[in-house]
Protein backbone atom coordinates (compact mmCIF):
# COMPACT_ATOMS: atom_id res chain seq x y z
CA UNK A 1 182.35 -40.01 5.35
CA UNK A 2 179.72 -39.84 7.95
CA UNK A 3 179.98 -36.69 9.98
CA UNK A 4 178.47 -36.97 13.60
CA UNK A 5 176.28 -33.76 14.62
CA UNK A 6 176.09 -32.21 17.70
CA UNK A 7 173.15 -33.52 18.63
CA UNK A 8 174.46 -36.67 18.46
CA UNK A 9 177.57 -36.36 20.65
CA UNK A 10 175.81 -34.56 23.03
CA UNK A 11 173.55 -37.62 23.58
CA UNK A 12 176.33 -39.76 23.07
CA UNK A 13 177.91 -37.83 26.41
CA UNK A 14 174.85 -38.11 28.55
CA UNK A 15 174.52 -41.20 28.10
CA UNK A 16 178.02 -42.54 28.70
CA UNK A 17 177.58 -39.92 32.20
CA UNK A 18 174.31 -42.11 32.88
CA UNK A 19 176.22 -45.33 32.44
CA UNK A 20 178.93 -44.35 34.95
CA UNK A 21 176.77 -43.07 37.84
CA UNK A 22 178.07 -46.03 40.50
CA UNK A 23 176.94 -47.47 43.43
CA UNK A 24 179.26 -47.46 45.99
CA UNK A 25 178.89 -49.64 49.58
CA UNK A 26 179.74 -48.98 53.79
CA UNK A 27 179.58 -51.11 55.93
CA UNK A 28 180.28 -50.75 59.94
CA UNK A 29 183.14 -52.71 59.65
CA UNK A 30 184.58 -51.21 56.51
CA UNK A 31 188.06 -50.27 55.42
CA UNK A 32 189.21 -47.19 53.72
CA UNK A 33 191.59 -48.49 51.23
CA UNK A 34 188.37 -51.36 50.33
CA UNK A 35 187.22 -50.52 46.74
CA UNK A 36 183.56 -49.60 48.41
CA UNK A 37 182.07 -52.72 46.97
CA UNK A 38 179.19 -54.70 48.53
CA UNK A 39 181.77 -57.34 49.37
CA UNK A 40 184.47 -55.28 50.48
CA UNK A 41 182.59 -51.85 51.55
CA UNK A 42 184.65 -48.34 52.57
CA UNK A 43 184.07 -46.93 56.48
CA UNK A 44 181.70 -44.23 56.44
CA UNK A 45 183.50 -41.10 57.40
CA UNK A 46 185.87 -41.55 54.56
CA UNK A 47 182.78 -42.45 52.05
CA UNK A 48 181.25 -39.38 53.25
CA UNK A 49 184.47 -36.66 53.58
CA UNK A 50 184.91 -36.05 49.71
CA UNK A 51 188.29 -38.11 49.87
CA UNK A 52 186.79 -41.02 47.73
CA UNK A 53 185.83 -40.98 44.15
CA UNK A 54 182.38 -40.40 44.48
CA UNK A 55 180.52 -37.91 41.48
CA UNK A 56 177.42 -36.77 40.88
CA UNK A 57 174.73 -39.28 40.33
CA UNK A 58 176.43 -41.66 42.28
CA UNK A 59 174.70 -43.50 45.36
CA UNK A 60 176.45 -44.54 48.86
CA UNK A 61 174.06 -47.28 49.66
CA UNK A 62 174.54 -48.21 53.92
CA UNK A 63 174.45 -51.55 54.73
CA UNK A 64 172.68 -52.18 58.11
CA UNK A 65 174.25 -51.76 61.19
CA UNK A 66 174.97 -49.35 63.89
CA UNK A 67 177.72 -46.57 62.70
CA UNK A 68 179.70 -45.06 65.66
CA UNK A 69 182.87 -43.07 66.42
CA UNK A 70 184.26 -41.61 69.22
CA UNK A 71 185.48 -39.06 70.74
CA UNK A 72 184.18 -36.76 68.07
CA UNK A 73 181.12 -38.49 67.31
CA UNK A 74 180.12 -36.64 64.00
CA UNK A 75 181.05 -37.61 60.65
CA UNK A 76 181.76 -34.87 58.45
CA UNK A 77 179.85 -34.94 54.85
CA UNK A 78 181.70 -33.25 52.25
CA UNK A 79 180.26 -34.57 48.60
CA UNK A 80 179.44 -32.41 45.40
CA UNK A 81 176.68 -33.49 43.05
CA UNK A 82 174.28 -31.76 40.69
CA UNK A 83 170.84 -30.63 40.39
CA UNK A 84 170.61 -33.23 37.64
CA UNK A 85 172.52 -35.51 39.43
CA UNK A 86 172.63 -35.41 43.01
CA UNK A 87 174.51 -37.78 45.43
CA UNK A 88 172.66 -39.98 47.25
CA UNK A 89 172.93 -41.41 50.60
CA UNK A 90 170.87 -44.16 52.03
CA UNK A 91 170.74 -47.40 53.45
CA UNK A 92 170.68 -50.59 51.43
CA UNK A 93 166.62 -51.27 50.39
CA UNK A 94 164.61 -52.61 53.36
CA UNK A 95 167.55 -52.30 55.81
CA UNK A 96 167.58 -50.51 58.88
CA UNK A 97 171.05 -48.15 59.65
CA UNK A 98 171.38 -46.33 63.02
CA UNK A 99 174.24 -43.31 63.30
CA UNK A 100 175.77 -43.54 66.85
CA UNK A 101 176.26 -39.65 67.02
CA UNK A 102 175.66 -37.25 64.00
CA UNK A 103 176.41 -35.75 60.98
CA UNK A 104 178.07 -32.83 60.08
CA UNK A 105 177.51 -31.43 56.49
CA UNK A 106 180.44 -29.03 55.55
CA UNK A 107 180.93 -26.80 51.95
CA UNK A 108 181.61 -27.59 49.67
CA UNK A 109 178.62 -29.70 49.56
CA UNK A 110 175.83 -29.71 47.12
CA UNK A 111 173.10 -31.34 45.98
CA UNK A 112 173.30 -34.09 48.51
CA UNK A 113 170.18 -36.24 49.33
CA UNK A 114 170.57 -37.72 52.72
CA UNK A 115 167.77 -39.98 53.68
CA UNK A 116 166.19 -42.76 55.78
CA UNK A 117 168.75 -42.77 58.46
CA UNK A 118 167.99 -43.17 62.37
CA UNK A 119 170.24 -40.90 64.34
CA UNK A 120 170.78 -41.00 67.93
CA UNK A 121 173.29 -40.89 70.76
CA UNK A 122 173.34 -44.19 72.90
CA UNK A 123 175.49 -42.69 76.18
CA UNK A 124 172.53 -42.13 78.29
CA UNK A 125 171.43 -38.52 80.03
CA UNK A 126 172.00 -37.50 83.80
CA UNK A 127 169.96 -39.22 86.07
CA UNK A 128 170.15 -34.73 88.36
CA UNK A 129 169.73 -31.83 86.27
CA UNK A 130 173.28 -30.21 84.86
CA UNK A 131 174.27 -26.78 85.16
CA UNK A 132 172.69 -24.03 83.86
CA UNK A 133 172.78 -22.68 80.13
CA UNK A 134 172.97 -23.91 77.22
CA UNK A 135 176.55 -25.34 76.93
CA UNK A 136 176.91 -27.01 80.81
CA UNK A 137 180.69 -28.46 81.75
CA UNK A 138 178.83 -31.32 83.28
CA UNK A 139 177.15 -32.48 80.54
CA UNK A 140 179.52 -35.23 79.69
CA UNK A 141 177.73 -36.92 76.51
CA UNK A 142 178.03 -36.16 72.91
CA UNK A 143 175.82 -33.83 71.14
CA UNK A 144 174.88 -35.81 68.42
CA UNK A 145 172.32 -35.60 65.76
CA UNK A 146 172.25 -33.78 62.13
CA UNK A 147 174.56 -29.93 61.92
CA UNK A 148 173.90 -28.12 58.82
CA UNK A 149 176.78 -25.94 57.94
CA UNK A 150 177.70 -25.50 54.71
CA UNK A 151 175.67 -27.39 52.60
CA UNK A 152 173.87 -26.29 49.12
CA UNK A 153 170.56 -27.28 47.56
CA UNK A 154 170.66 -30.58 49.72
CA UNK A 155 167.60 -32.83 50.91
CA UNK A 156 167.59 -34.65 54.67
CA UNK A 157 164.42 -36.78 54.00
CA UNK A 158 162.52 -39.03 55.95
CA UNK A 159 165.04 -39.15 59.00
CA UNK A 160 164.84 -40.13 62.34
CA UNK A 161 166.50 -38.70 65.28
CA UNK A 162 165.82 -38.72 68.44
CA UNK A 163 167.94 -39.00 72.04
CA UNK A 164 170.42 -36.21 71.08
CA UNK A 165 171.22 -33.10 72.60
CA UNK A 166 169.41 -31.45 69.65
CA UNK A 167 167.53 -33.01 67.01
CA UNK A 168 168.73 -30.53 63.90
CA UNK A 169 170.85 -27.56 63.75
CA UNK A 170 170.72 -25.76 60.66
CA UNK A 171 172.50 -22.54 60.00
CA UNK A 172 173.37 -19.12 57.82
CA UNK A 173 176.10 -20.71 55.74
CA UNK A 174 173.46 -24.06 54.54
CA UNK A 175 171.62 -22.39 51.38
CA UNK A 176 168.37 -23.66 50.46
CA UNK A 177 168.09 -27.10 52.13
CA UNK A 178 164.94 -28.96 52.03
CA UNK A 179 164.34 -30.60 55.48
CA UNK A 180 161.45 -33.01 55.03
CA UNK A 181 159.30 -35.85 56.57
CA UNK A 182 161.89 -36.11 59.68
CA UNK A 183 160.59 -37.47 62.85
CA UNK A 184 161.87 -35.62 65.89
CA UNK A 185 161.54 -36.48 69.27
CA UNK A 186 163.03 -37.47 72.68
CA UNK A 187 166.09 -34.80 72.08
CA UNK A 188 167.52 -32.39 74.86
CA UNK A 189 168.34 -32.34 78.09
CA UNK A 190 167.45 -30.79 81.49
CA UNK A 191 169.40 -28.19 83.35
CA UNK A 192 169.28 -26.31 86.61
CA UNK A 193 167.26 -23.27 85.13
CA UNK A 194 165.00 -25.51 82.44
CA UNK A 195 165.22 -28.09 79.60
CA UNK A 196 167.55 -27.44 76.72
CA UNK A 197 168.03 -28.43 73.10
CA UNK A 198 165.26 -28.13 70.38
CA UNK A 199 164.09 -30.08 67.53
CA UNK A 200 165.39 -27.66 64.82
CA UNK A 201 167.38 -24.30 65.63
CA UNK A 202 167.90 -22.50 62.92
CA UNK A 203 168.81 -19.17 61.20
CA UNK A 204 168.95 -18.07 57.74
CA UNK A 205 169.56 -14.74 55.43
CA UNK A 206 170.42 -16.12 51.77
CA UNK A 207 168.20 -18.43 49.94
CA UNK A 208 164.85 -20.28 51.35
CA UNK A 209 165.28 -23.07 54.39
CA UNK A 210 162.24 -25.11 53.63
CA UNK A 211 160.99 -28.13 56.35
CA UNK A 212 158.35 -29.74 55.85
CA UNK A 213 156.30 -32.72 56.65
CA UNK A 214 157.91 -32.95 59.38
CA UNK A 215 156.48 -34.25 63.21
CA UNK A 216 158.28 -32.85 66.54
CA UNK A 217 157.85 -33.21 69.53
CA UNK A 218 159.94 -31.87 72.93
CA UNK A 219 160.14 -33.83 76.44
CA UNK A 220 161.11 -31.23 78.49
CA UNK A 221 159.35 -27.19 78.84
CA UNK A 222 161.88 -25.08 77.77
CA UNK A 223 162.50 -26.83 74.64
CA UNK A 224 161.31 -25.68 71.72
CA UNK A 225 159.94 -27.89 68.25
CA UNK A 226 160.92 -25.10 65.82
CA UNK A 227 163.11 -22.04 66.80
CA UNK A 228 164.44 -20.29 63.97
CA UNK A 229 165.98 -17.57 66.41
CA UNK A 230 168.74 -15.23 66.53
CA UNK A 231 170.14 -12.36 68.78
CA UNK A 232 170.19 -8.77 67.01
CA UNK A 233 173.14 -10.04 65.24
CA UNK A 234 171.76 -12.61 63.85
CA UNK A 235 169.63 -13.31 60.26
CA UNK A 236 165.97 -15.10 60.37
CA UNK A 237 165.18 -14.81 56.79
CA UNK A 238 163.40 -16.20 54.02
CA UNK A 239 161.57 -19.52 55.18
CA UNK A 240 159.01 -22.11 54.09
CA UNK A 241 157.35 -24.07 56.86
CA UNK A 242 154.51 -26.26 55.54
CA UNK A 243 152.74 -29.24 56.90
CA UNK A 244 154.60 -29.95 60.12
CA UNK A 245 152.99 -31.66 62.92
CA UNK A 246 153.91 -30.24 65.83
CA UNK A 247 152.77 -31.15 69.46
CA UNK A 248 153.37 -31.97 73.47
CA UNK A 249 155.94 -29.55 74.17
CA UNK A 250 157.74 -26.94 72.58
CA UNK A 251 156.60 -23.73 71.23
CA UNK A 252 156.89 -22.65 67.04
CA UNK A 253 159.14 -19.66 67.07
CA UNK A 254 160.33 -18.44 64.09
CA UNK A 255 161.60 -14.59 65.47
CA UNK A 256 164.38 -12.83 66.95
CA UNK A 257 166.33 -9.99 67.89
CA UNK A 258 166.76 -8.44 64.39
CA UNK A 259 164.22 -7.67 61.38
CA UNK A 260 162.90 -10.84 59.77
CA UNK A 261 161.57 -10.95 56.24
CA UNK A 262 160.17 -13.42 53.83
CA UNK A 263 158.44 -15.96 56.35
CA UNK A 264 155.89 -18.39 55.18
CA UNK A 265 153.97 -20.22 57.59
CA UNK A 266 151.35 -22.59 55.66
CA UNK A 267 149.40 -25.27 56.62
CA UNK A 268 150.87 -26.61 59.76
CA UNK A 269 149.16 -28.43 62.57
CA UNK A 270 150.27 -27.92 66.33
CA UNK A 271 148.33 -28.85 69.77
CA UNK A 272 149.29 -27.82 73.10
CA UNK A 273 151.92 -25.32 71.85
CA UNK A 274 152.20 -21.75 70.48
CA UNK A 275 152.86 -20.62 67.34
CA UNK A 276 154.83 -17.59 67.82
CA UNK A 277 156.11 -15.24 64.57
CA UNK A 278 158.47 -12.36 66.00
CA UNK A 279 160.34 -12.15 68.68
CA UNK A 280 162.02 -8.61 70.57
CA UNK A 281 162.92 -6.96 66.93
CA UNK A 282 161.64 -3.57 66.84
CA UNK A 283 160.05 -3.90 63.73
CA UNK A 284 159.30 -7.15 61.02
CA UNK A 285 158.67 -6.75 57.71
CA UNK A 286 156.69 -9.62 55.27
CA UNK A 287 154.84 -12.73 56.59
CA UNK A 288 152.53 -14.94 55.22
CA UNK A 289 150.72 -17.20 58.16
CA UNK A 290 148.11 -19.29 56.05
CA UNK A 291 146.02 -22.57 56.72
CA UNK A 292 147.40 -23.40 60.27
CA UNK A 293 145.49 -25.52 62.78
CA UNK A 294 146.47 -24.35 66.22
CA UNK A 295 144.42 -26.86 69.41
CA UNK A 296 145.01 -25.70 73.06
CA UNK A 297 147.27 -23.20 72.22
CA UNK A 298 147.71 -18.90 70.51
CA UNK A 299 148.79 -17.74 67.57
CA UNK A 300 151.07 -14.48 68.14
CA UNK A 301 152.16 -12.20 65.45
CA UNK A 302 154.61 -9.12 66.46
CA UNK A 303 155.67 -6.01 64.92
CA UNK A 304 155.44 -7.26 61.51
CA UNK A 305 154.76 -4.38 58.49
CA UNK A 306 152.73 -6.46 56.23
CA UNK A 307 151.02 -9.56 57.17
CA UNK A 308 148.87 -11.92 55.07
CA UNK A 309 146.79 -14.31 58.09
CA UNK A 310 143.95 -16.04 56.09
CA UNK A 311 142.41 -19.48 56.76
CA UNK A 312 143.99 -20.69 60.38
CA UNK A 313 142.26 -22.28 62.91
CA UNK A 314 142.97 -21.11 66.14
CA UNK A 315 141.19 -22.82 69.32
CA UNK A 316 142.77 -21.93 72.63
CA UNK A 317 141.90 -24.77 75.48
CA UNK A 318 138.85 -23.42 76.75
CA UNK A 319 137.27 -22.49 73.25
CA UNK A 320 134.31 -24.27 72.33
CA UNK A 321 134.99 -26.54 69.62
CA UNK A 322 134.11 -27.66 66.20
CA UNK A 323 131.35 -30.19 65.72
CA UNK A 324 132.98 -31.96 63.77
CA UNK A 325 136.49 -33.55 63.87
CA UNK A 326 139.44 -32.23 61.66
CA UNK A 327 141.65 -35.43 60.31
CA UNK A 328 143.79 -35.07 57.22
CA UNK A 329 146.93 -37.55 56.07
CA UNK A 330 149.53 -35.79 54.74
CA UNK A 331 151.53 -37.82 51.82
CA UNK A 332 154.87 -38.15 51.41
CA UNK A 333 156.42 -37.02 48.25
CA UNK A 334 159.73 -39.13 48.35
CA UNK A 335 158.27 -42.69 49.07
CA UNK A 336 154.86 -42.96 48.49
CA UNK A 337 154.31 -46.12 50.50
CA UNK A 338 154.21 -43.68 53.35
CA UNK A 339 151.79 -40.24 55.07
CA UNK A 340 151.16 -38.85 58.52
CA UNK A 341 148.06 -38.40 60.04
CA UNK A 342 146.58 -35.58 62.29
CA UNK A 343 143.78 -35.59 64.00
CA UNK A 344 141.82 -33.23 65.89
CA UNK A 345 139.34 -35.13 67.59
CA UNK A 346 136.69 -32.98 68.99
CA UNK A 347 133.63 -35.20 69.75
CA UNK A 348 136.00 -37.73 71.27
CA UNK A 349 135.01 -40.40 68.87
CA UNK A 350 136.67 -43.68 69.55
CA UNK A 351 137.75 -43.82 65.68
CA UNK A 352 137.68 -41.30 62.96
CA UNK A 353 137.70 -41.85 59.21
CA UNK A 354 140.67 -40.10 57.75
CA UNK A 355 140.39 -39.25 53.52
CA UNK A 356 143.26 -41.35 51.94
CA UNK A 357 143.03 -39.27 48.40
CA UNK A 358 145.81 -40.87 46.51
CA UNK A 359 147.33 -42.57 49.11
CA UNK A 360 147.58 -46.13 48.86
CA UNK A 361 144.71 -48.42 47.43
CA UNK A 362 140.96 -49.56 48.44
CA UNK A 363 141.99 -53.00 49.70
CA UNK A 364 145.62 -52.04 51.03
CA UNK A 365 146.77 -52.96 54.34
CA UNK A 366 148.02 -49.91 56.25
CA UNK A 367 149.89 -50.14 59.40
CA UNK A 368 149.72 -47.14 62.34
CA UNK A 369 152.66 -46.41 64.19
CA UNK A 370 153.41 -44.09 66.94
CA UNK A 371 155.80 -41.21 65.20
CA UNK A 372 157.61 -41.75 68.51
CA UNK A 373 158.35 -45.39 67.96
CA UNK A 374 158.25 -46.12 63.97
CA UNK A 375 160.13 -49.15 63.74
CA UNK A 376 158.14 -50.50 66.99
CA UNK A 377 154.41 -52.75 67.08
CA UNK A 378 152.15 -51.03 64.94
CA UNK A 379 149.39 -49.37 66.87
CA UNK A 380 146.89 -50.83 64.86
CA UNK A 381 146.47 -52.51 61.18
CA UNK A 382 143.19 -50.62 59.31
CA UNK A 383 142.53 -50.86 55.83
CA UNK A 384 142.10 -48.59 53.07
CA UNK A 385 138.30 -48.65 51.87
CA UNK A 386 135.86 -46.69 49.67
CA UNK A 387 138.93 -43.98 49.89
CA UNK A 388 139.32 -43.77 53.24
CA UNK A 389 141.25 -44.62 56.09
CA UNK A 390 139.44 -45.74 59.97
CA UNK A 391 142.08 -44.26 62.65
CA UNK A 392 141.72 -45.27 66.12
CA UNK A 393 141.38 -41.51 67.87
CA UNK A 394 140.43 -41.86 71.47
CA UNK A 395 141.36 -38.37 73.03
CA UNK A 396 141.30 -34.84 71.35
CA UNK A 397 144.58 -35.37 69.08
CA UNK A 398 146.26 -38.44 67.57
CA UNK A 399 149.08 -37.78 65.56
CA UNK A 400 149.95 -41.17 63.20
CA UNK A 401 152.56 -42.51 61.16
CA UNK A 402 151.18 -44.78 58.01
CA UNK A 403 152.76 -47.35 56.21
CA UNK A 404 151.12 -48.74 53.39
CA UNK A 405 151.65 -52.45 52.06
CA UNK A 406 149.19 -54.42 49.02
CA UNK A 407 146.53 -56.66 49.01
């Protein structure tokens, strides 16, 4: 009789879990009790609460539409996958999905990739300024956007939000997320004293809070693109912050009130703004601020025991300038039919070329958008060729987003 080894029924069991990863459908006008089928797809809150069925591996696939509840306008995530087998969440392929209001991710999640969704809050701002502070009585519209609470080991990739009352919040009890590629921009609002509401707030002891790739931009002075910040009570630990764009308005504070460790600042590119690493703690202790391009702006570093600063670029708005212009496209690591672009133009060129390394192919058509307006008119249509990219550049700094199609 033929005895089955180990080895064999363990790759008998992996694959029968492979075979039963499903793909599961929500639609605006879905149904809880529906069996989450493209023809008959669930609601989203209860496809994302951790009511339903779904397991690791499995996909929620959107189908387009705008997604909106109210009064409380966030829907609560609550889904457990693996590190072998996470749970996504996306939109159907090639289909646009807009969240009307937020999301809130809640333990016990894990190992949920959330990506490619626009977020935004349609009820429009005050025409006056509201009360002071930073929770005003007379600021009637939802908060919106994406709240990080309890999360672990998840991914919020290639978002867009934008017209919130913050962009991302992203706190102590979310271990090691990845934030990456999100464009932020148009979020906050204006009060009596200044604006309010930042692109990311954040604070963090356990694990690493990487974002990345990311672009951000503030309307309103007060605001601020990143502010991993906390009173003396509060933990700004143990972060990776690598190739964001940041620029416009709103300072890059990462600092606050008690002893940070285990910051890593690498290879980010602001204009306009300050890059500020410490805040009123008597005393820092590790930081690592490498590769940064700062234009029309400082670069402070306070109280910190041991710092590594090698390789930045700093250039306040009266410096002379570089020769020579500074353009680099960043690629993105989750769909590779898309980069930013920075520029730092400093002969005022009307065009510069931009090195496309493995990005795309000589021949491809690549269309420029305005990070502020990605599903808009492309500012331009260039082509890759000889491994490069021509980017219009009229000004000192052009940030660009690139989408690359074939021949």
């Amino acid at each position: 009789m033929h005895v089955r080894t180990p080895v064999v029924l363990a790759s008998v069991f992996l694959w029968c879990l492979a075979v039963h990863a499903a793909d599961w459908y929500v639609a605006p006008e879905g149904e809880t009790a529906n069996p989450g089928t493209k023809e008959s797809p669930w609601d989203l809150a209860s496809a994302l609460n951790g009511r339903k069925e779904v397991r690791p591996g499995d996909t929620i696939h959107l189908l387009e539409g705008t997604y909106r509840r109210r009064p409380n306008e966030l829907f609560d995530v609550r889904l457990a996958g693996t590190a072998e087998k996470p749970i996504r969440v996306q939109p159907v392929p090639g289909r646009r999905v807009w969240i009307d209001g937020g999301l809130a991710v809640q333990s016990p999640s894990a190992h949920v990739w959330i990506r490619d969704l626009e977020i935004f809050v349609s009820e429009p701002l005050p025409e006056k300024p509201v009360s002071a502070g930073s929770h005003p009585a007379d600021l009637k519209r939802p908060h919106g956007g994406l709240h990080l609470h309890g999360g672990t080991a998840c991914k919020y990739i290639n978002l867009v939000i934008h017209h919130c009352n913050q962009a991302i919040s992203c706190w102590k009890g979310e271990i090691d997320p990845e934030i990456y590629g999100c464009l932020l921009y148009d979020n906050g609002w204006v009060g009596m004293d200044r604006g309010h509401g930042h692109c990311i707030y954040t604070q963090n002891d356990e694990g690493v809070k990487t974002i990345s790739n990311c672009i951000m931009t503030c309307p309103y002075d007060g605001c601020y693109t990143m502010h991993a910040y906390g009173s003396s009570q509060a933990d700004v630990n143990n972060y990776l912050l690598t190739e964001n764009i940041c620029y416009g308005r709103g300072p890059f504070l990462v600092g606050g009130g008690r002893p940070s460790r285990g910051i890593r600042v690498h290879r980010n590119f602001l204009y306009n703004i300050d890059m500020r690493i410490g805040y009123t703690a008597p005393h820092n202790e590790d930081c690592e601020i490498r590769d940064n391009v700062i234009g029309n702006g400082r670069l402070e570093i306070t109280r910190y025991r041991s710092v590594v600063q090698e390789g930045n670029l700093i250039l306040a708005k009266n410096d002379p300038r570089p020769a020579q212009a500074k353009a680099l496209l960043l690629p993105n690591q989750y769909d590779t039919s898309r980069a930013h672009i920075v520029v730092y133009n400093w002969a005022k060129a009307k065009a510069v070329e931009v090195d496309a390394g493995g990005f795309a192919q000589d021949g491809d058509t690549i269309d420029l958008f305005d990070p502020k307006d990605p599903f808009g008119k492309p500012v331009t249509a260039t082509a890759r060729r000889n491994g490069s990219i021509r980017v219009p550049a009229e000004g000192e700094f052009a940030v660009l987003l690139a989408k690359a199609g074939r021949h």
